[in-house]
Protein backbone atom coordinates (compact mmCIF):
# COMPACT_ATOMS: atom_id res chain seq x y z
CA UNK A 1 40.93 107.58 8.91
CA UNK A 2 44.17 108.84 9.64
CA UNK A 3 46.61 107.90 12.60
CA UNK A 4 46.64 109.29 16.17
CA UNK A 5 49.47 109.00 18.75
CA UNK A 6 48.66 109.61 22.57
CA UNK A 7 50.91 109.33 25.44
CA UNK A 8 49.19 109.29 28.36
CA UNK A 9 50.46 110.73 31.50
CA UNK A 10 49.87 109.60 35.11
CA UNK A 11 47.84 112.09 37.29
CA UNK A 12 49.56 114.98 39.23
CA UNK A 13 49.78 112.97 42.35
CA UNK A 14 50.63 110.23 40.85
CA UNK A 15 53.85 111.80 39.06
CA UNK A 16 54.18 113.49 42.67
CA UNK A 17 54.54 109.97 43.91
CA UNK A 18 57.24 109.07 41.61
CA UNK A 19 59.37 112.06 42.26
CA UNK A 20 58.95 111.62 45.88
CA UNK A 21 59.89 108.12 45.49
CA UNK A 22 63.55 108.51 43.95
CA UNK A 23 64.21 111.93 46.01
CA UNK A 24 63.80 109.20 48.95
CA UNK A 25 65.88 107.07 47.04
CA UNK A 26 68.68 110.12 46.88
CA UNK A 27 68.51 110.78 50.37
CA UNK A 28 68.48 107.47 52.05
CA UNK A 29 71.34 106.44 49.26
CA UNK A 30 73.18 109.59 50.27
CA UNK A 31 73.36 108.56 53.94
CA UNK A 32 74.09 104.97 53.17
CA UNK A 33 77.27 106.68 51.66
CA UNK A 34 77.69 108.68 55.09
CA UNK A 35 77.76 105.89 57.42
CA UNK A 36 79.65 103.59 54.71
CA UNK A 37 82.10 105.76 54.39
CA UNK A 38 82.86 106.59 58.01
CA UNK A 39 83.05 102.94 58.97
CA UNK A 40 85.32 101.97 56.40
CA UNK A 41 87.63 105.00 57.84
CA UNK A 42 87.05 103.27 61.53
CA UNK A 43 88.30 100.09 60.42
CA UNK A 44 91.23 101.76 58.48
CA UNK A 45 92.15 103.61 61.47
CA UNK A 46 91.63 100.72 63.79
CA UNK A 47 93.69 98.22 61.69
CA UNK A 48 96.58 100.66 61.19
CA UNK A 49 96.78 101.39 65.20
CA UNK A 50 96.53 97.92 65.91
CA UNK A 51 97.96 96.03 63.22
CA UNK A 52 95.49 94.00 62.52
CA UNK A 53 95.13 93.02 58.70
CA UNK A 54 92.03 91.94 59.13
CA UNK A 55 90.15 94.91 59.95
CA UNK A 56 92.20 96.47 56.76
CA UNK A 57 91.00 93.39 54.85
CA UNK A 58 87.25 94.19 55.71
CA UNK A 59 87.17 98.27 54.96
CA UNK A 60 88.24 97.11 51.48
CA UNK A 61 85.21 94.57 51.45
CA UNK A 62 83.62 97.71 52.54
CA UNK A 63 84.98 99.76 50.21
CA UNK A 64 83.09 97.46 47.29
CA UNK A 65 80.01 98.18 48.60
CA UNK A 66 80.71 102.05 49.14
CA UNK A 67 81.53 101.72 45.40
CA UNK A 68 78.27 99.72 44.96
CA UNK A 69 76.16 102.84 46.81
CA UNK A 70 77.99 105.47 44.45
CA UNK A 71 77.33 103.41 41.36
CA UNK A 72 73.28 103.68 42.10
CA UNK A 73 73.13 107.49 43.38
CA UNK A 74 74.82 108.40 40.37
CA UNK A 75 72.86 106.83 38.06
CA UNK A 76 69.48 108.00 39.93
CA UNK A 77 70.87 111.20 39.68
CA UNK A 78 71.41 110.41 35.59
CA UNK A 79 68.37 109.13 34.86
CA UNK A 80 66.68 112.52 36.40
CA UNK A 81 68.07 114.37 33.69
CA UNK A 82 65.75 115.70 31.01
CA UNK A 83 65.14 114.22 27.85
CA UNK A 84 67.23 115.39 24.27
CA UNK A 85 66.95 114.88 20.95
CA UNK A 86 69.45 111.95 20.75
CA UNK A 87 67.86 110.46 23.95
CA UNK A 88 64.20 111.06 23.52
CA UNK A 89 63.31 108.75 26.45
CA UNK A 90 65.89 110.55 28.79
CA UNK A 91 68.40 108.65 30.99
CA UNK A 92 66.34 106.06 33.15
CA UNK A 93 68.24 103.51 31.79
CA UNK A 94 70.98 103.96 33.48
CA UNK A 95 69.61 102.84 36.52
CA UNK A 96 69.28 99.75 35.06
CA UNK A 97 73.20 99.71 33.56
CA UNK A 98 73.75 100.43 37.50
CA UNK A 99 72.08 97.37 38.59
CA UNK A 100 73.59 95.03 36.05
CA UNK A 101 77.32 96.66 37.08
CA UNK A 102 76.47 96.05 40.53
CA UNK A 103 75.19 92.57 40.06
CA UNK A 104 78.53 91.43 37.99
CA UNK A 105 80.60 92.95 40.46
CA UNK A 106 78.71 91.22 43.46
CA UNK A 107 79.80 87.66 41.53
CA UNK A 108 83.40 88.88 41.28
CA UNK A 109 83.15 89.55 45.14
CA UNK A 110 81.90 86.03 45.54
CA UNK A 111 84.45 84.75 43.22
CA UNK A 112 87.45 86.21 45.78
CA UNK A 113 85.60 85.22 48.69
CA UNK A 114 85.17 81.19 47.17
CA UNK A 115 89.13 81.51 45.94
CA UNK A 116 90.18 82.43 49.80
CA UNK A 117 87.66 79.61 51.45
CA UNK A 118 89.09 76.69 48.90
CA UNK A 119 92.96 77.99 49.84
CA UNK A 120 91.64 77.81 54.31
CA UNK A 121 90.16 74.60 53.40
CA UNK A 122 93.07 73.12 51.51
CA UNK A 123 95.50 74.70 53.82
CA UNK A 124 93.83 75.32 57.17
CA UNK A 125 95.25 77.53 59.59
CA UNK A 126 94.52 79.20 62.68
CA UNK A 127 91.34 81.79 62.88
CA UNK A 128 92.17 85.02 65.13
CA UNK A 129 88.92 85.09 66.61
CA UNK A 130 89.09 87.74 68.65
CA UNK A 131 90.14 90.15 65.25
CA UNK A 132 87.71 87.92 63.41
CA UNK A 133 84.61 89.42 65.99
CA UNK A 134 85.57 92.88 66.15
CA UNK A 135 85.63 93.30 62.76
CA UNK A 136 82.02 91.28 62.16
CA UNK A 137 80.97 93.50 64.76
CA UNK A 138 81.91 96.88 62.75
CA UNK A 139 80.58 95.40 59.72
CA UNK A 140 77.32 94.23 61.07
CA UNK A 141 76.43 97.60 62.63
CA UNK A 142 77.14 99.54 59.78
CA UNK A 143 75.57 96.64 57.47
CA UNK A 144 72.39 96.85 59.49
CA UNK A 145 71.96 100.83 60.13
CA UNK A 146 72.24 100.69 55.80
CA UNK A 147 70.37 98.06 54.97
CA UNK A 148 67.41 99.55 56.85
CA UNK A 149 68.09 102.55 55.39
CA UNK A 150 67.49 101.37 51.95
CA UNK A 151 65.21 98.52 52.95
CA UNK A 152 61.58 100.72 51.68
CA UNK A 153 63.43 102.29 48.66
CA UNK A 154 64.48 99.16 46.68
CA UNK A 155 61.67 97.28 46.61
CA UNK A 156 60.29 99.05 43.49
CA UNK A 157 63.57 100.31 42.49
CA UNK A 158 65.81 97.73 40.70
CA UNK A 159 69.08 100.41 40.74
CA UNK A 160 68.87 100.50 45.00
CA UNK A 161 67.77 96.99 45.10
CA UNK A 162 71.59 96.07 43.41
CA UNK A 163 72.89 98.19 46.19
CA UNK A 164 70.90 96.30 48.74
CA UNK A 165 72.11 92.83 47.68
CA UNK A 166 75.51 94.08 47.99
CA UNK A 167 74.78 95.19 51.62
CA UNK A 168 72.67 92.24 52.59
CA UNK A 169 75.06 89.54 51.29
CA UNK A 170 77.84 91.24 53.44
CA UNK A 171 75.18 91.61 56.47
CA UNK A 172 74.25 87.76 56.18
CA UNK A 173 78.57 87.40 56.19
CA UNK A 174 78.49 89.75 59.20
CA UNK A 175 75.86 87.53 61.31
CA UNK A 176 77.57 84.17 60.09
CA UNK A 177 81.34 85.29 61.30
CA UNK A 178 79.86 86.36 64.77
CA UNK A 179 78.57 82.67 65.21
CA UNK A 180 81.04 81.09 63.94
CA UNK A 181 83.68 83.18 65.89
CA UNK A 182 81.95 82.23 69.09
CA UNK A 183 82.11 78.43 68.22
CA UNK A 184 85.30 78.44 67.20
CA UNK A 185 86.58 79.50 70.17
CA UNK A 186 84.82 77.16 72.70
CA UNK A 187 85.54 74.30 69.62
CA UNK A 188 88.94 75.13 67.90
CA UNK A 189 87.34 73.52 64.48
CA UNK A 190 88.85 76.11 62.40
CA UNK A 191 87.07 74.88 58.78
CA UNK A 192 84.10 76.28 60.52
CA UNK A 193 85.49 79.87 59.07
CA UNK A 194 85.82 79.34 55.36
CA UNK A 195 82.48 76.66 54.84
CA UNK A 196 80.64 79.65 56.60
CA UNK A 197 82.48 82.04 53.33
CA UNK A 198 81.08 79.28 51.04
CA UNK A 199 77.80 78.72 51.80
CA UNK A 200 77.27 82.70 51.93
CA UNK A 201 79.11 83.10 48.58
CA UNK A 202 76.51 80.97 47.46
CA UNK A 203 73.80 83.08 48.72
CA UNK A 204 75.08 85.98 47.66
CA UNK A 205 75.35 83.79 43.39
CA UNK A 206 71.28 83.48 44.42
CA UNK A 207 70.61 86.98 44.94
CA UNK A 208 73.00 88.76 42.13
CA UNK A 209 72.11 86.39 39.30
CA UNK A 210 68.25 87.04 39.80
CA UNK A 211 69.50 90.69 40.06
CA UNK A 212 71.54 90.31 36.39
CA UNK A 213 68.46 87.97 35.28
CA UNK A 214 66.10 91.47 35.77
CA UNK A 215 68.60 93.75 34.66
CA UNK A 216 68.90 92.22 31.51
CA UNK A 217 65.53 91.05 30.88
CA UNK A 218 64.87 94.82 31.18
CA UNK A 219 67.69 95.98 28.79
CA UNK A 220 66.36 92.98 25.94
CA UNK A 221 62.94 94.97 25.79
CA UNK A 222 61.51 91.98 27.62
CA UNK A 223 57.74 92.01 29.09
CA UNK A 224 57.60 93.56 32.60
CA UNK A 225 57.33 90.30 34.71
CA UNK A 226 54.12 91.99 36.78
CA UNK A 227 52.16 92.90 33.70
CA UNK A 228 49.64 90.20 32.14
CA UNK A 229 49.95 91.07 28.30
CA UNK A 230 46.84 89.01 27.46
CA UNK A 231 44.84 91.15 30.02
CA UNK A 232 46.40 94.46 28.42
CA UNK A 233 45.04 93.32 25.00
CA UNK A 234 41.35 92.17 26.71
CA UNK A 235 41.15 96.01 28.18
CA UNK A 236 42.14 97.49 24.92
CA UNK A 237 39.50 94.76 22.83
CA UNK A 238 36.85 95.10 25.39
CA UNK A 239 36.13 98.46 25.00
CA UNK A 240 33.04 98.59 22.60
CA UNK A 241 34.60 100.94 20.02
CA UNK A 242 37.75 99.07 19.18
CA UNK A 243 37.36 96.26 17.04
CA UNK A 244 40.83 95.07 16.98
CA UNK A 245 43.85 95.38 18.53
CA UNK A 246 47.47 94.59 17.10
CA UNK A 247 51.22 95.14 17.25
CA UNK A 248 50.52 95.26 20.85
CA UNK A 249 53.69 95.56 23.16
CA UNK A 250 54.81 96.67 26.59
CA UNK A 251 58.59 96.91 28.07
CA UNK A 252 60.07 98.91 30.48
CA UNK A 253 62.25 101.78 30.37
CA UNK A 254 63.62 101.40 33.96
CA UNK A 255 61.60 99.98 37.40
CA UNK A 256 58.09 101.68 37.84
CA UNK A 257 58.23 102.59 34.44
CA UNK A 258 56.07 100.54 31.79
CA UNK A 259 55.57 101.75 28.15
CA UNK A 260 53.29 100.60 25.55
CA UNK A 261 52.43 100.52 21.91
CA UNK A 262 49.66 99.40 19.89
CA UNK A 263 47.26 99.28 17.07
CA UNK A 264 43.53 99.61 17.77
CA UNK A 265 41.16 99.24 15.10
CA UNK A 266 37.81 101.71 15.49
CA UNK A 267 35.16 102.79 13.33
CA UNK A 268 36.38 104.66 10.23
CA UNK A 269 33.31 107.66 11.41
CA UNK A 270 34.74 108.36 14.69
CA UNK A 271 35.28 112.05 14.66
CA UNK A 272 38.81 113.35 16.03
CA UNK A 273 37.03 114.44 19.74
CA UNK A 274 35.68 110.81 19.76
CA UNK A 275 38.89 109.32 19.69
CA UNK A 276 40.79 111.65 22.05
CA UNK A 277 38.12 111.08 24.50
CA UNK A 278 38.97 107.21 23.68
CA UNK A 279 42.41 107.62 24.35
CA UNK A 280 42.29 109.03 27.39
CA UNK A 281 39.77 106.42 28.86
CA UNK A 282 42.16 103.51 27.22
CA UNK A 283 45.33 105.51 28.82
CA UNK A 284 43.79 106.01 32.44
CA UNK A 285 42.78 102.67 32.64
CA UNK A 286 46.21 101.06 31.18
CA UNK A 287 47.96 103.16 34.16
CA UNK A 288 45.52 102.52 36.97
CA UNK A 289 45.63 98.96 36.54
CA UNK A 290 49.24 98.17 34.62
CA UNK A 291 50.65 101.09 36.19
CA UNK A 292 51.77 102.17 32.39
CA UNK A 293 52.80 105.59 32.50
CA UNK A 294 53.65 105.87 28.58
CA UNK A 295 51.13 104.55 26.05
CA UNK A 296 51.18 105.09 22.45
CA UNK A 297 48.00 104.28 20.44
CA UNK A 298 47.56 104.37 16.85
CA UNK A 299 44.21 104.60 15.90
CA UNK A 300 43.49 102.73 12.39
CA UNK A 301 39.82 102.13 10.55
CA UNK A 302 38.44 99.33 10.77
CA UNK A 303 37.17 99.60 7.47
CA UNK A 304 32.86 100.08 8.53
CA UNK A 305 30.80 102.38 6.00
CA UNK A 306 31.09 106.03 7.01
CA UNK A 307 27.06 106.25 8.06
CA UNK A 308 27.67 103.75 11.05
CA UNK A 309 28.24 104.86 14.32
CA UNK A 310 30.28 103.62 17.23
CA UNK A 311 29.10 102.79 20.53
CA UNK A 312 31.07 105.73 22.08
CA UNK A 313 29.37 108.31 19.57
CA UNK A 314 25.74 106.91 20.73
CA UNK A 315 26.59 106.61 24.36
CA UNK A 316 28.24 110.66 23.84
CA UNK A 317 24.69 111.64 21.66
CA UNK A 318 22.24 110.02 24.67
């Protein structure tokens, strides 16, 4: 019996979903940029006219995180582009590259952030509290307003999810100076400032390295974490015309995107219909329940005399 390929394709609405998923993505990403951008400008402005380096300190924080929001619309806008012969599966990898930049970057953050709280702790000096609140108070709006913005896009989405750790590490920094600004100034224990920079620096480790843990996981061919593989091989055995089922396996190509390959072993009579009608049952099923949108099954005989039948032919001929 010779070999078949199939590939599978989620249903109209389904691929509807998908596209309206990342043109959300775009959107809200795009308007993270917006606001970003123009509160970054505020604090430039603001720490110019009033000579404040702190406020110039923080729109450079901010800047890192505008970079972090550019990094993930341009690679959601790469991995939309169609597929070529050198790149047969397109560019949604990319999105994962985007993740695992903005995941190492997020640790070299932390590392500056851990460098300046060690030097305040070694050689304390005097908070400006006042500077310290206004410029948690830019940071946290902005932080906030973003955050939300991105909040329902990234939680399929490992590309906007590396944006959203950047902007949720620097929103947990945001809520941490306000309170600690207050109690420094009724308390004058200035420490307060830079252990409040290390425990969120070690928040922030948390987040990114499960971020970079994903990202590469991803990029090694690994598993998909949400997909059973001994339940994918059960479907494909269970049906009653496979009698076998090997070189099974199932990575991703980016987030929301699982692909498969395998071996199933049928009856050496089943007639060409017969098996496309077998790989579309075995392909709608692997999507509705694995949410695999890219199977490839080889058919192969399983070696039975050419008079039997399988069950799909007799269930077909009732």
């Amino acid at each position: 019996m010779k070999h078949h390929h199939h590939h599978p394709k989620p249903a109209t609405d389904d691929r509807g979903r998908v596209h309206d998923h990342r043109a959300l993505g775009r959107s809200r990403l795009r308007l993270a940029i917006i606001i970003t951008a123009a509160g970054m400008a505020l604090e430039v402005v603001g720490g110019l006219v009033s000579g404040s380096l702190a406020l110039i300190s923080d729109a450079g924080h901010m800047f890192t995180h505008l970079f972090a929001l550019g990094v993930s619309y341009l690679a959601l806008a790469w991995s939309e582009r169609p597929a070529t012969g050198a790149k047969s599966f397109g560019y949604y990898r990319g999105e994962v590259l985007a993740a695992l930049l903005n995941g190492l970057t997020v640790l070299a953050v932390v590392a500056f952030i851990a460098y300046e709280a060690v030097s305040a702790i070694i050689s304390p000096r005097e908070v400006k509290t006042t500077e310290m609140l206004v410029v948690a108070g830019v940071g946290l709006v902005v932080n906030v307003v973003t955050a939300l913005l991105l909040l329902k896009a990234g939680k399929d989405d490992l590309n906007i999810k590396s944006a959203l750790v950047h902007l949720v590490g620097d929103l947990g920094s945001s809520v941490a100076i306000v309170i600690g600004g207050v109690v420094m100034i009724f308390t004058g224990f200035w420490l307060l400032d830079p252990l409040l920079s290390l425990g969120i620096a070690a928040l922030i480790v948390i987040w990114s390295w499960g971020l970079i843990r994903e990202s590469v996981h991803i990029l090694l061919q690994g598993t998909p974490r949400e997909v059973d593989l001994p339940a994918v091989r059960e479907l494909l055995a269970g049906h009653p015309c496979v009698a076998g089922v090997e070189d099974l396996h199932v990575w991703c190509m980016t987030s929301r995107m699982h692909v498969l390959t395998a071996q199933l072993l049928v009856p050496g009579s089943m007639r060409i219909e017969e098996s496309a009608a077998l790989r579309r049952e075995l392909g709608r099923q692997l999507y509705e329940r694995f949410h695999i949108v890219h199977a490839t099954l080889e058919l192969a005989s399983a070696g039975e005399a050419e008079g039997d039948e399988c069950a799909l032919c007799r269930k077909r001929g009732e």
